[in-house]
PDB file of N, CA and C in Angstrom:
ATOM      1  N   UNK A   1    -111.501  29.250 139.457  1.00  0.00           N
ATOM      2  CA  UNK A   1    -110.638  30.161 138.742  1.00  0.00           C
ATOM      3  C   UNK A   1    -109.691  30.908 139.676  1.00  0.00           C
ATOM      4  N   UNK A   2    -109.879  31.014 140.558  1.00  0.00           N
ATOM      5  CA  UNK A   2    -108.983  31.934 141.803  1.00  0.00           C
ATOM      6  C   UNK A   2    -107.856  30.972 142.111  1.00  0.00           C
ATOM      7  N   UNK A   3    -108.181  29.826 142.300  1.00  0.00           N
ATOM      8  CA  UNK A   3    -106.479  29.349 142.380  1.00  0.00           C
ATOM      9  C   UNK A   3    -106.062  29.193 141.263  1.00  0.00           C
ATOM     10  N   UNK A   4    -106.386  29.288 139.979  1.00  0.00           N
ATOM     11  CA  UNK A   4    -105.558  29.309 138.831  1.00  0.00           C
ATOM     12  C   UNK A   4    -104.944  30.760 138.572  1.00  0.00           C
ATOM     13  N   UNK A   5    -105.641  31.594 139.055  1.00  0.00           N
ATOM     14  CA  UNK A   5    -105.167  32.645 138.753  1.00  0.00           C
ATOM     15  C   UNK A   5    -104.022  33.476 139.620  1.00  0.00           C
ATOM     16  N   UNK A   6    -104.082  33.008 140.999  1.00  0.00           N
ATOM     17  CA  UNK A   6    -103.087  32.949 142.209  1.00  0.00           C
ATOM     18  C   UNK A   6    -101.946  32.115 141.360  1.00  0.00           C
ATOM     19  N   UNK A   7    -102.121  31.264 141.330  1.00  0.00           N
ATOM     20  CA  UNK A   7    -100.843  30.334 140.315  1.00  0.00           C
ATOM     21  C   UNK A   7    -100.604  30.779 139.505  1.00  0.00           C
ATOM     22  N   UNK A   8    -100.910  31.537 138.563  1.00  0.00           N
ATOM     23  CA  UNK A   8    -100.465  32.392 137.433  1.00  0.00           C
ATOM     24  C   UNK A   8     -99.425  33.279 137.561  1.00  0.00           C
ATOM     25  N   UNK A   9     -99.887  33.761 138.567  1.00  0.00           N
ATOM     26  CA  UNK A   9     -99.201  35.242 139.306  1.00  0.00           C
ATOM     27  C   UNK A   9     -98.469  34.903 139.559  1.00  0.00           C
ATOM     28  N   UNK A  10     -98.173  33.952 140.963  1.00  0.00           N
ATOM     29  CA  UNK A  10     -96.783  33.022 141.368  1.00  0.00           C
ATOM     30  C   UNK A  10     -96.141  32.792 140.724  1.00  0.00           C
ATOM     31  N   UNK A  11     -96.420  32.068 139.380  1.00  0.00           N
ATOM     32  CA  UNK A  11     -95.363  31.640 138.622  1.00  0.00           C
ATOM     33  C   UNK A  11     -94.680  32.630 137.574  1.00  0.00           C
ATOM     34  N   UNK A  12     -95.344  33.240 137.362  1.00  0.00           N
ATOM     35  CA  UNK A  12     -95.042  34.796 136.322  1.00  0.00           C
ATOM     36  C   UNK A  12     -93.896  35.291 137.474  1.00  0.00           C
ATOM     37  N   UNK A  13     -93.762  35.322 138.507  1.00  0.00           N
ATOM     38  CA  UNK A  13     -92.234  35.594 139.102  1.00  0.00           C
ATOM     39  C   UNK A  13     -90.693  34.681 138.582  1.00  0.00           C
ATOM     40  N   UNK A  14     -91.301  33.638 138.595  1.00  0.00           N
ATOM     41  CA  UNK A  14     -90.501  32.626 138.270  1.00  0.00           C
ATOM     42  C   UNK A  14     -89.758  32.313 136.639  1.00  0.00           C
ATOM     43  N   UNK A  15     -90.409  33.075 136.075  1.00  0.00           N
ATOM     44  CA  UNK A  15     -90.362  33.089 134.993  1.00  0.00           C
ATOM     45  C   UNK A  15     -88.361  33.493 134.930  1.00  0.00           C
ATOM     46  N   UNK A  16     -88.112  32.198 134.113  1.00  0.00           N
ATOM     47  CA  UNK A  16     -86.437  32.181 133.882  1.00  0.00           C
ATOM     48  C   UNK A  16     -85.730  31.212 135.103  1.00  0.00           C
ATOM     49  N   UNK A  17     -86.231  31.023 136.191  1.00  0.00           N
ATOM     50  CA  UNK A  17     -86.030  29.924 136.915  1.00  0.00           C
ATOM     51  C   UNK A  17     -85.782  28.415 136.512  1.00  0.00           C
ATOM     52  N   UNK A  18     -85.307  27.198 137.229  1.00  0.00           N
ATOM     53  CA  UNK A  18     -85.486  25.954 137.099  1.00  0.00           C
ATOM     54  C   UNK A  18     -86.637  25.668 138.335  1.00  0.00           C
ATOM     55  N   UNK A  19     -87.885  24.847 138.022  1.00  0.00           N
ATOM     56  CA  UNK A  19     -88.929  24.553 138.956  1.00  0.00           C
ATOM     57  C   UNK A  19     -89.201  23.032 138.427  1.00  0.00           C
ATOM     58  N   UNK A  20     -89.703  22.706 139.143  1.00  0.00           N
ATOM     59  CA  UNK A  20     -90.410  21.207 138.927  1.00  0.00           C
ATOM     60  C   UNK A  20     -92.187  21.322 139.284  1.00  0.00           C
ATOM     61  N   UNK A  21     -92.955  20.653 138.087  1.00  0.00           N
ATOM     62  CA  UNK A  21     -94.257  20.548 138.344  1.00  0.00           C
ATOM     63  C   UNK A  21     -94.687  19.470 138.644  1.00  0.00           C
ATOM     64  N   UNK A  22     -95.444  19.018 139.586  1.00  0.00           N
ATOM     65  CA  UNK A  22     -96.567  17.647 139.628  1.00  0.00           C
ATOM     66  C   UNK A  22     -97.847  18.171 138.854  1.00  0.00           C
ATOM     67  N   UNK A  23     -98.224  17.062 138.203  1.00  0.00           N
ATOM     68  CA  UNK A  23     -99.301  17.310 137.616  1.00  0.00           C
ATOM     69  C   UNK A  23    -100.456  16.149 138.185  1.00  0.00           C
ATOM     70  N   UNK A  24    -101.925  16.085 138.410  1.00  0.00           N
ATOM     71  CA  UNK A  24    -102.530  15.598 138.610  1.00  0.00           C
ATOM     72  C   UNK A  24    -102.703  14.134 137.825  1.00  0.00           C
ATOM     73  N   UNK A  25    -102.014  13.335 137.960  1.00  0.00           N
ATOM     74  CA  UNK A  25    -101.657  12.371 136.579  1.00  0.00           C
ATOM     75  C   UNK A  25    -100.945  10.999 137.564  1.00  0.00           C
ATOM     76  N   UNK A  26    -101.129   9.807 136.786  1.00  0.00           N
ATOM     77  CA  UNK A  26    -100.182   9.209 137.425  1.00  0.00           C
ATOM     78  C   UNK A  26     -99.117   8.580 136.221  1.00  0.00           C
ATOM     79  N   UNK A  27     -98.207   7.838 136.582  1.00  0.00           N
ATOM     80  CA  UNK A  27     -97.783   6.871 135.725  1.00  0.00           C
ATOM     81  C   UNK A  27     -96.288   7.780 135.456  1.00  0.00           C
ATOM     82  N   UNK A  28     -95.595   7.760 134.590  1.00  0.00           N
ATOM     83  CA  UNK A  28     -94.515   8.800 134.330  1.00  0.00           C
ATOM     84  C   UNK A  28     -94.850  10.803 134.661  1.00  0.00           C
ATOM     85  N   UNK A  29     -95.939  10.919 134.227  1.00  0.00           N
ATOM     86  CA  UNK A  29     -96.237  12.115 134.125  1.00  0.00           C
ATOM     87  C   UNK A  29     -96.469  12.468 135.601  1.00  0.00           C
ATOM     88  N   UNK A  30     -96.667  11.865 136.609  1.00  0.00           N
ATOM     89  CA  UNK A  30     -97.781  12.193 138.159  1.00  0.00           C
ATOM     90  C   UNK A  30     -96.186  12.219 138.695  1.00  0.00           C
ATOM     91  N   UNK A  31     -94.944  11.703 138.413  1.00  0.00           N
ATOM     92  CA  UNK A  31     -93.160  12.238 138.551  1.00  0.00           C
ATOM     93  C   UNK A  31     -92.945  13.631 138.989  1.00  0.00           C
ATOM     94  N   UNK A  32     -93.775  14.397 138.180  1.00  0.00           N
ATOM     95  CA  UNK A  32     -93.236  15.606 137.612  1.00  0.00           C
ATOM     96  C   UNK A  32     -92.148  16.127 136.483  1.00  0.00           C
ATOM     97  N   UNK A  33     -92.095  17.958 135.750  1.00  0.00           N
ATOM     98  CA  UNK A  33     -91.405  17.833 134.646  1.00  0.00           C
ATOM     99  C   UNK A  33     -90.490  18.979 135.300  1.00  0.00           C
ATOM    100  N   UNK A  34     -89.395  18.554 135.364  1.00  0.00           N
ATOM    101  CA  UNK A  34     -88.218  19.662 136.113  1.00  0.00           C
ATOM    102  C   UNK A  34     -87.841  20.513 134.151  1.00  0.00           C
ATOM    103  N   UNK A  35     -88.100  21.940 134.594  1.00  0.00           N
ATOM    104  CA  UNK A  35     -87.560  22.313 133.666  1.00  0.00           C
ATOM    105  C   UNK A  35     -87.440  24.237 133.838  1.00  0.00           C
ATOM    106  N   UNK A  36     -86.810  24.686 132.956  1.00  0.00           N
ATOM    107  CA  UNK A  36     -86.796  26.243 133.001  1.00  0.00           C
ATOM    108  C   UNK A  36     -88.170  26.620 132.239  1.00  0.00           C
ATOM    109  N   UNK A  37     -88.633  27.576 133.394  1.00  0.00           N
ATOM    110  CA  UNK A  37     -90.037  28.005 133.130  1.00  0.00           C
ATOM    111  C   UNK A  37     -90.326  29.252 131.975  1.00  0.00           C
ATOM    112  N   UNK A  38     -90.797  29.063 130.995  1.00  0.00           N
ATOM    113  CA  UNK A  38     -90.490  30.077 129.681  1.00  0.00           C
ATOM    114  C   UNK A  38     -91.802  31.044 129.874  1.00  0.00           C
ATOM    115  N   UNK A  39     -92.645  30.570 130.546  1.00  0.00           N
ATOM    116  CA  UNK A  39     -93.733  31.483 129.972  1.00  0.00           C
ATOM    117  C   UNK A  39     -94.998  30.939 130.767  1.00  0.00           C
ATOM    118  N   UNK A  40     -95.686  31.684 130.967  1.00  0.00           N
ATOM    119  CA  UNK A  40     -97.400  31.124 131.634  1.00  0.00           C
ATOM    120  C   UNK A  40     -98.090  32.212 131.336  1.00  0.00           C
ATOM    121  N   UNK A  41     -99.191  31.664 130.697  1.00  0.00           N
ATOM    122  CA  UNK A  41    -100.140  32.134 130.450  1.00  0.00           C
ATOM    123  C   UNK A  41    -101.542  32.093 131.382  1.00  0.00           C
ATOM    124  N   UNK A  42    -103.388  32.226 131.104  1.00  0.00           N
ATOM    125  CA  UNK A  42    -104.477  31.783 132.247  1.00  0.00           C
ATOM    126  C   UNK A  42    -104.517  30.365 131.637  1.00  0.00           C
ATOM    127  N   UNK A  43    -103.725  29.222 130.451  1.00  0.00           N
ATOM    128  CA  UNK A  43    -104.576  28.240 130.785  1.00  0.00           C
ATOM    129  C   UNK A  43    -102.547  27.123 130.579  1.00  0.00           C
ATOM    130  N   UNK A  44    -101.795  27.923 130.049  1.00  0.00           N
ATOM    131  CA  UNK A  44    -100.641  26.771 130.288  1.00  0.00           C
ATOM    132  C   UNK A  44     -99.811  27.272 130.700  1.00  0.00           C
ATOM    133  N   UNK A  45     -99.051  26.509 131.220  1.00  0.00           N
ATOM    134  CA  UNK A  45     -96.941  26.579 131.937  1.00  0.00           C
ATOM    135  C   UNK A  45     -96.338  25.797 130.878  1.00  0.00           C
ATOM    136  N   UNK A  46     -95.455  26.978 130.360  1.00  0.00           N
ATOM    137  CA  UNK A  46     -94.470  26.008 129.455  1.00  0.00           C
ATOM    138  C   UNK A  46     -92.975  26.122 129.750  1.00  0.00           C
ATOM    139  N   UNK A  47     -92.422  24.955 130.091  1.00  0.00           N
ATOM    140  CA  UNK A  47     -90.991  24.653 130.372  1.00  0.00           C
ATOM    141  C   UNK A  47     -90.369  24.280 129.264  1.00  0.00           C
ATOM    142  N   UNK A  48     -88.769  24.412 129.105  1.00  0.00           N
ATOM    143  CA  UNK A  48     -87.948  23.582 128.600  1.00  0.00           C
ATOM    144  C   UNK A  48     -87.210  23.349 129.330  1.00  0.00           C
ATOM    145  N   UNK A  49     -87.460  21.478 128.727  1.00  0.00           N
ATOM    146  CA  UNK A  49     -86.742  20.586 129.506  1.00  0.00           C
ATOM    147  C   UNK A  49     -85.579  19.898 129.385  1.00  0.00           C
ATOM    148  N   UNK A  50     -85.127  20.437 128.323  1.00  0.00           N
ATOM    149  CA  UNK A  50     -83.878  20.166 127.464  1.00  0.00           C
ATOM    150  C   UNK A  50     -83.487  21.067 126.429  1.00  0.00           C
ATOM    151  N   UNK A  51     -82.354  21.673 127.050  1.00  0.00           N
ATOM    152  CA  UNK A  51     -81.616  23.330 125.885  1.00  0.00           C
ATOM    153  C   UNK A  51     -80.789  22.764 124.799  1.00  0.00           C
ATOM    154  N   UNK A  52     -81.561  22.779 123.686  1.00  0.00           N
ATOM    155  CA  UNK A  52     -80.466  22.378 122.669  1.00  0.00           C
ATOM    156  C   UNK A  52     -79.211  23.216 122.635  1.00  0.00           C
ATOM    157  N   UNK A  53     -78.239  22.488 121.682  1.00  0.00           N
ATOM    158  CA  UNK A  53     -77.081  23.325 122.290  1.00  0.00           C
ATOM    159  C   UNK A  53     -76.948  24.387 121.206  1.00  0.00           C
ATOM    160  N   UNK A  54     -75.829  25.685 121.444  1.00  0.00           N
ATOM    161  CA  UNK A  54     -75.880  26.478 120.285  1.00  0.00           C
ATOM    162  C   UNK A  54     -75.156  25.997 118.737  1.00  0.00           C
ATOM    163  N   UNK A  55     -75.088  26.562 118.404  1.00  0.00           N
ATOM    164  CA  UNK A  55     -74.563  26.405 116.790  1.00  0.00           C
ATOM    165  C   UNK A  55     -73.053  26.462 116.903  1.00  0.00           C
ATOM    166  N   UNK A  56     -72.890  25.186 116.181  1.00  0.00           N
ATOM    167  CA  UNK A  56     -71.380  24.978 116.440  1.00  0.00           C
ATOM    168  C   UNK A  56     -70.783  24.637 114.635  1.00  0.00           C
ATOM    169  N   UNK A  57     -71.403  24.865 114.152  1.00  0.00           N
ATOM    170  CA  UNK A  57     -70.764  24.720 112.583  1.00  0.00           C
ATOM    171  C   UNK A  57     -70.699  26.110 111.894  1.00  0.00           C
ATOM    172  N   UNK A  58     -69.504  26.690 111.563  1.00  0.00           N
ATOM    173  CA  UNK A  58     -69.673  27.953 110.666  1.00  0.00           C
ATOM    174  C   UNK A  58     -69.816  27.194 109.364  1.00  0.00           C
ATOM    175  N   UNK A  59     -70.447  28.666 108.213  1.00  0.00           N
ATOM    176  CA  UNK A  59     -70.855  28.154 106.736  1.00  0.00           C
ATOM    177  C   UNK A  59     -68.945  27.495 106.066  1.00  0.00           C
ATOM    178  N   UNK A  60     -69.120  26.308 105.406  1.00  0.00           N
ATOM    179  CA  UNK A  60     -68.252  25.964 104.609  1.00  0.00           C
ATOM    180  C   UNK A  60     -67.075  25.189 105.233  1.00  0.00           C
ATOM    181  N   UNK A  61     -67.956  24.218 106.422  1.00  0.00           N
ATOM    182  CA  UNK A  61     -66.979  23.724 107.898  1.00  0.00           C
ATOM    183  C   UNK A  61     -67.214  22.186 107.102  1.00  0.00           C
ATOM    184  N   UNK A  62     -66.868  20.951 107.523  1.00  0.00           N
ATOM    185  CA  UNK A  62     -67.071  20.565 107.862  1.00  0.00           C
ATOM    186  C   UNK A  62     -68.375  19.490 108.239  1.00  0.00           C
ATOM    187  N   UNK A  63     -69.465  20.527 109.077  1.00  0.00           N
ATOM    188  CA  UNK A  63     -70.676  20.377 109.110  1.00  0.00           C
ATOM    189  C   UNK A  63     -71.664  20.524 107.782  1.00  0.00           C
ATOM    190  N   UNK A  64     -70.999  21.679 106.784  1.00  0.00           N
ATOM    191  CA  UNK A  64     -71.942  21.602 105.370  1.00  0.00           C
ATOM    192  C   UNK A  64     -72.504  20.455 104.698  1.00  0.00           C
ATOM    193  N   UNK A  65     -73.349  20.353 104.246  1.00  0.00           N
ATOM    194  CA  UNK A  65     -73.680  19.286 103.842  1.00  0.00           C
ATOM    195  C   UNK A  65     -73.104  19.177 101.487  1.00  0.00           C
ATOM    196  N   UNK A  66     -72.935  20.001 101.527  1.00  0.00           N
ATOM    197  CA  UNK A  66     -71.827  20.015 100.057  1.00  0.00           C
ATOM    198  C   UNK A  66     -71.058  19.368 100.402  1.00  0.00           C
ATOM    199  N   UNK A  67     -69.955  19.681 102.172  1.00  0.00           N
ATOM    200  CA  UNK A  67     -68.359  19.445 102.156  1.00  0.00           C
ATOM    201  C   UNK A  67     -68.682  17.740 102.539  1.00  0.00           C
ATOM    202  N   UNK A  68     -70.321  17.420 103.181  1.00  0.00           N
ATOM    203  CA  UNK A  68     -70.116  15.703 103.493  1.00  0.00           C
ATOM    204  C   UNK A  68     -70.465  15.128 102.144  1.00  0.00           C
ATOM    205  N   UNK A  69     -71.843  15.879 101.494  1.00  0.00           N
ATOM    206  CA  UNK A  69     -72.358  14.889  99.765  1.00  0.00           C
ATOM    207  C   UNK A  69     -70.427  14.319  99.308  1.00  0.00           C
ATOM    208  N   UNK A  70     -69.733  14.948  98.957  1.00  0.00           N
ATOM    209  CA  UNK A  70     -68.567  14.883  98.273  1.00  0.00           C
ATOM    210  C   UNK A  70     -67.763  13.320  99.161  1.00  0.00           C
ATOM    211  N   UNK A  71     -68.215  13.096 100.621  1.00  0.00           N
ATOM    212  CA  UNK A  71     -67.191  11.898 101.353  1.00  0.00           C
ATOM    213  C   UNK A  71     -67.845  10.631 100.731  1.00  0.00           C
ATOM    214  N   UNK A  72     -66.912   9.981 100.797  1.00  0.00           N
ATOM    215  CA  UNK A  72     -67.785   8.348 100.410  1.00  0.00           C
ATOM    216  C   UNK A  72     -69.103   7.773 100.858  1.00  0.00           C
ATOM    217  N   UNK A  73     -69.419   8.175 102.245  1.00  0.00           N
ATOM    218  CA  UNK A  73     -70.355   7.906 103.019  1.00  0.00           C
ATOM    219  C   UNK A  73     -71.396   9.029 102.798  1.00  0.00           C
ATOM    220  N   UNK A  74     -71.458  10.264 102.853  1.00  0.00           N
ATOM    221  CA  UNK A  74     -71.949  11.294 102.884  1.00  0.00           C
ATOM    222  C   UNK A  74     -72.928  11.691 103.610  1.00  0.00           C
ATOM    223  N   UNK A  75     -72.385  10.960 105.154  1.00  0.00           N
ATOM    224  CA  UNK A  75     -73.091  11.488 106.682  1.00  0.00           C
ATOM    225  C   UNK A  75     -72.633  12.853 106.951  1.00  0.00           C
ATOM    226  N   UNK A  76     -73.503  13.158 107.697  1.00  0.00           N
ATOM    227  CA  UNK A  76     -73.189  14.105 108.400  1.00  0.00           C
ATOM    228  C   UNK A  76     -72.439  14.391 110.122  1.00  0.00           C
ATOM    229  N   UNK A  77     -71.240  14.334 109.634  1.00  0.00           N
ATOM    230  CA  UNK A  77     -70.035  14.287 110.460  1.00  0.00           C
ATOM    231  C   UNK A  77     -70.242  15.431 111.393  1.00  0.00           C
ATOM    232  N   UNK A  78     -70.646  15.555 113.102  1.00  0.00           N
ATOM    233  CA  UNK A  78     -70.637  16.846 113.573  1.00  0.00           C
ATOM    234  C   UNK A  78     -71.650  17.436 113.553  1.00  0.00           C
ATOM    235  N   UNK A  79     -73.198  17.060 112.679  1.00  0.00           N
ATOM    236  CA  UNK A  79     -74.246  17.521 112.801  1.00  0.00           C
ATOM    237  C   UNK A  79     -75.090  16.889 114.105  1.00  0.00           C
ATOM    238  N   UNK A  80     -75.678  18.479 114.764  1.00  0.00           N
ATOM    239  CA  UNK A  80     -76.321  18.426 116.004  1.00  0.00           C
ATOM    240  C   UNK A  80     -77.466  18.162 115.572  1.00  0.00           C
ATOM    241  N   UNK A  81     -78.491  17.318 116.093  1.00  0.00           N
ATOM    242  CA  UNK A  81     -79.936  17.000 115.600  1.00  0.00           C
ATOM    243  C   UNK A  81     -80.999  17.507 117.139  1.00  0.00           C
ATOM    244  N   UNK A  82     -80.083  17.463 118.167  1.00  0.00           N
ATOM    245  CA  UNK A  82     -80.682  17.637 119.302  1.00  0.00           C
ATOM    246  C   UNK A  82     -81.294  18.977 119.487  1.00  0.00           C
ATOM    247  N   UNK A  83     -82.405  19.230 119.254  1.00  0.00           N
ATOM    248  CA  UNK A  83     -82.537  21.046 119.110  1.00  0.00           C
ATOM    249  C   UNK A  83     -83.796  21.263 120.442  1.00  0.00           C
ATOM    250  N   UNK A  84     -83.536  20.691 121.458  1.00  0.00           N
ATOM    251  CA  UNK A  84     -84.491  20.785 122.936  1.00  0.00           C
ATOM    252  C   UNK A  84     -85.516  19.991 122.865  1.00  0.00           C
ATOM    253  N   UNK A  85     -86.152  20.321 124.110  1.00  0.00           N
ATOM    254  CA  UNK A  85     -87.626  19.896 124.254  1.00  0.00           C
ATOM    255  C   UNK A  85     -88.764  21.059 125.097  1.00  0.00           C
ATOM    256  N   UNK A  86     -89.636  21.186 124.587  1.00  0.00           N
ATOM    257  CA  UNK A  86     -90.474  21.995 125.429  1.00  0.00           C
ATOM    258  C   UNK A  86     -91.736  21.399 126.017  1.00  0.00           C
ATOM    259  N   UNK A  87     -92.488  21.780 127.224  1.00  0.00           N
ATOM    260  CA  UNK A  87     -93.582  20.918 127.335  1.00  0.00           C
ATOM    261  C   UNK A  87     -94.552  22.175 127.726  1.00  0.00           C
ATOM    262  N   UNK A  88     -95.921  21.576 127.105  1.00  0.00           N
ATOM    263  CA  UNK A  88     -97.042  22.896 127.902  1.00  0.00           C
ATOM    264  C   UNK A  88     -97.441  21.907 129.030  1.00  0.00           C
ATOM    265  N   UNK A  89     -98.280  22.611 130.061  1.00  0.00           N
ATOM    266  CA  UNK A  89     -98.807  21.755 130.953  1.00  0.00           C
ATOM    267  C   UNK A  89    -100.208  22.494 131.272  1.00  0.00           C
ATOM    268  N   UNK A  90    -101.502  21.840 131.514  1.00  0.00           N
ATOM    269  CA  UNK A  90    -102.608  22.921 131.504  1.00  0.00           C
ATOM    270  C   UNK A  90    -102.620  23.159 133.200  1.00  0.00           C
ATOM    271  N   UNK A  91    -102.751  24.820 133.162  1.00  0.00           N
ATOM    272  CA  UNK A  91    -102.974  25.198 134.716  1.00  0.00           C
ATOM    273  C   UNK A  91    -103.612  24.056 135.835  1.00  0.00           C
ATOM    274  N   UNK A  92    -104.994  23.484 134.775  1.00  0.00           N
ATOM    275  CA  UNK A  92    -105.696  23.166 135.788  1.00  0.00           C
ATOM    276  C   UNK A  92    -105.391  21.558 136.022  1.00  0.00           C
ATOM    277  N   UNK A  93    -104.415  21.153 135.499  1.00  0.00           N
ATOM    278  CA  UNK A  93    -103.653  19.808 135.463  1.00  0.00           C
ATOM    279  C   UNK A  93    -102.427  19.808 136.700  1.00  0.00           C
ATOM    280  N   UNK A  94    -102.493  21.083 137.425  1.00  0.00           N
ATOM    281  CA  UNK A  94    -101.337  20.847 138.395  1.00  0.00           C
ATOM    282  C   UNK A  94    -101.041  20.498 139.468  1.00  0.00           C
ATOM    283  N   UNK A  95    -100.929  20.138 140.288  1.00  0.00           N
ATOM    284  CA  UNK A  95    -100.702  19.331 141.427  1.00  0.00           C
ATOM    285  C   UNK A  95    -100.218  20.325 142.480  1.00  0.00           C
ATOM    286  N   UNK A  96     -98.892  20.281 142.355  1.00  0.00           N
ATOM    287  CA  UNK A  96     -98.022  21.422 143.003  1.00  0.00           C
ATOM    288  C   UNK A  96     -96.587  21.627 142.201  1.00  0.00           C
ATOM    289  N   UNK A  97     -96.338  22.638 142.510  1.00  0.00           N
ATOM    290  CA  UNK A  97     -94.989  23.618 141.598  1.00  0.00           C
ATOM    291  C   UNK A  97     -93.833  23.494 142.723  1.00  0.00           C
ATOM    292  N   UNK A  98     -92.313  23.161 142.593  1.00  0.00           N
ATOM    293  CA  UNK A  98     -91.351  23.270 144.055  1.00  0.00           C
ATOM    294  C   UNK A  98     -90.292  23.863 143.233  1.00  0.00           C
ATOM    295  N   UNK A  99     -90.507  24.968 143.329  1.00  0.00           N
ATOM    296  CA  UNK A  99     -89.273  25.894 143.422  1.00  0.00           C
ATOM    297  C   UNK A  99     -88.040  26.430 144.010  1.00  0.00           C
ATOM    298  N   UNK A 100     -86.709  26.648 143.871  1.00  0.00           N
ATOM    299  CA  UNK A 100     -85.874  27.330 145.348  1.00  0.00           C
ATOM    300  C   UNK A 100     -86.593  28.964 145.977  1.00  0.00           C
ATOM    301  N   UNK A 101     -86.626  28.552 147.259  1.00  0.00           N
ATOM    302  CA  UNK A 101     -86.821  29.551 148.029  1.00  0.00           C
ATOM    303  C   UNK A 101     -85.778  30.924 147.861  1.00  0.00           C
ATOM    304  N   UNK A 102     -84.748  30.926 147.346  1.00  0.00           N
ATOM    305  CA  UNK A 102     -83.574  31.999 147.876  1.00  0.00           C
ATOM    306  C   UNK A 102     -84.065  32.823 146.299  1.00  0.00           C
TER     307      UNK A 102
END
């Protein structure tokens, strides 16, 4: 429990940073997950690893889905579907954390 909890602390600085984790894992995951660090708790680190983007349709644009039902096709022209990604990772799954020094 003492190095999880040393790691806790460490990373609770970091909090709002970009860091990269290794996790004890191999295969895609043993890579590591580069992402902005949102939050740590005593048993996870959770990053996002992809910022959806903000809201780009005002009401009655375009993007409405009334103003597409009405087109021949009635896609949605301009609609963002991409809304991030977040990942937990368990403390005791970690490898090592590489952060910038400055």
């Amino acid at each position: 429990m003492y190095f999880a909890d040393n790691l806790k602390d460490d990373l609770i600085d970091h909090i709002g940073e970009t860091i990269t984790v290794f996790t004890k894992s191999g295969g895609e995951s043993g890579r590591g997950f580069t992402g902005v660090l949102l939050s740590v708790n005593g048993c996870l680190v959770r990053l996002t690893t992809r910022i959806g983007p903000a809201p780009g349709c005002a009401l009655g644009n375009a993007c409405d889905f009334c103003y597409n039902s009405k087109r021949s096709r009635g896609d949605f022209r301009g609609f963002q579907r991409d809304i991030g990604s977040v990942i937990d990772i368990p403390i005791d799954s970690i490898a090592a954390v590489v952060f910038n020094a400055v």
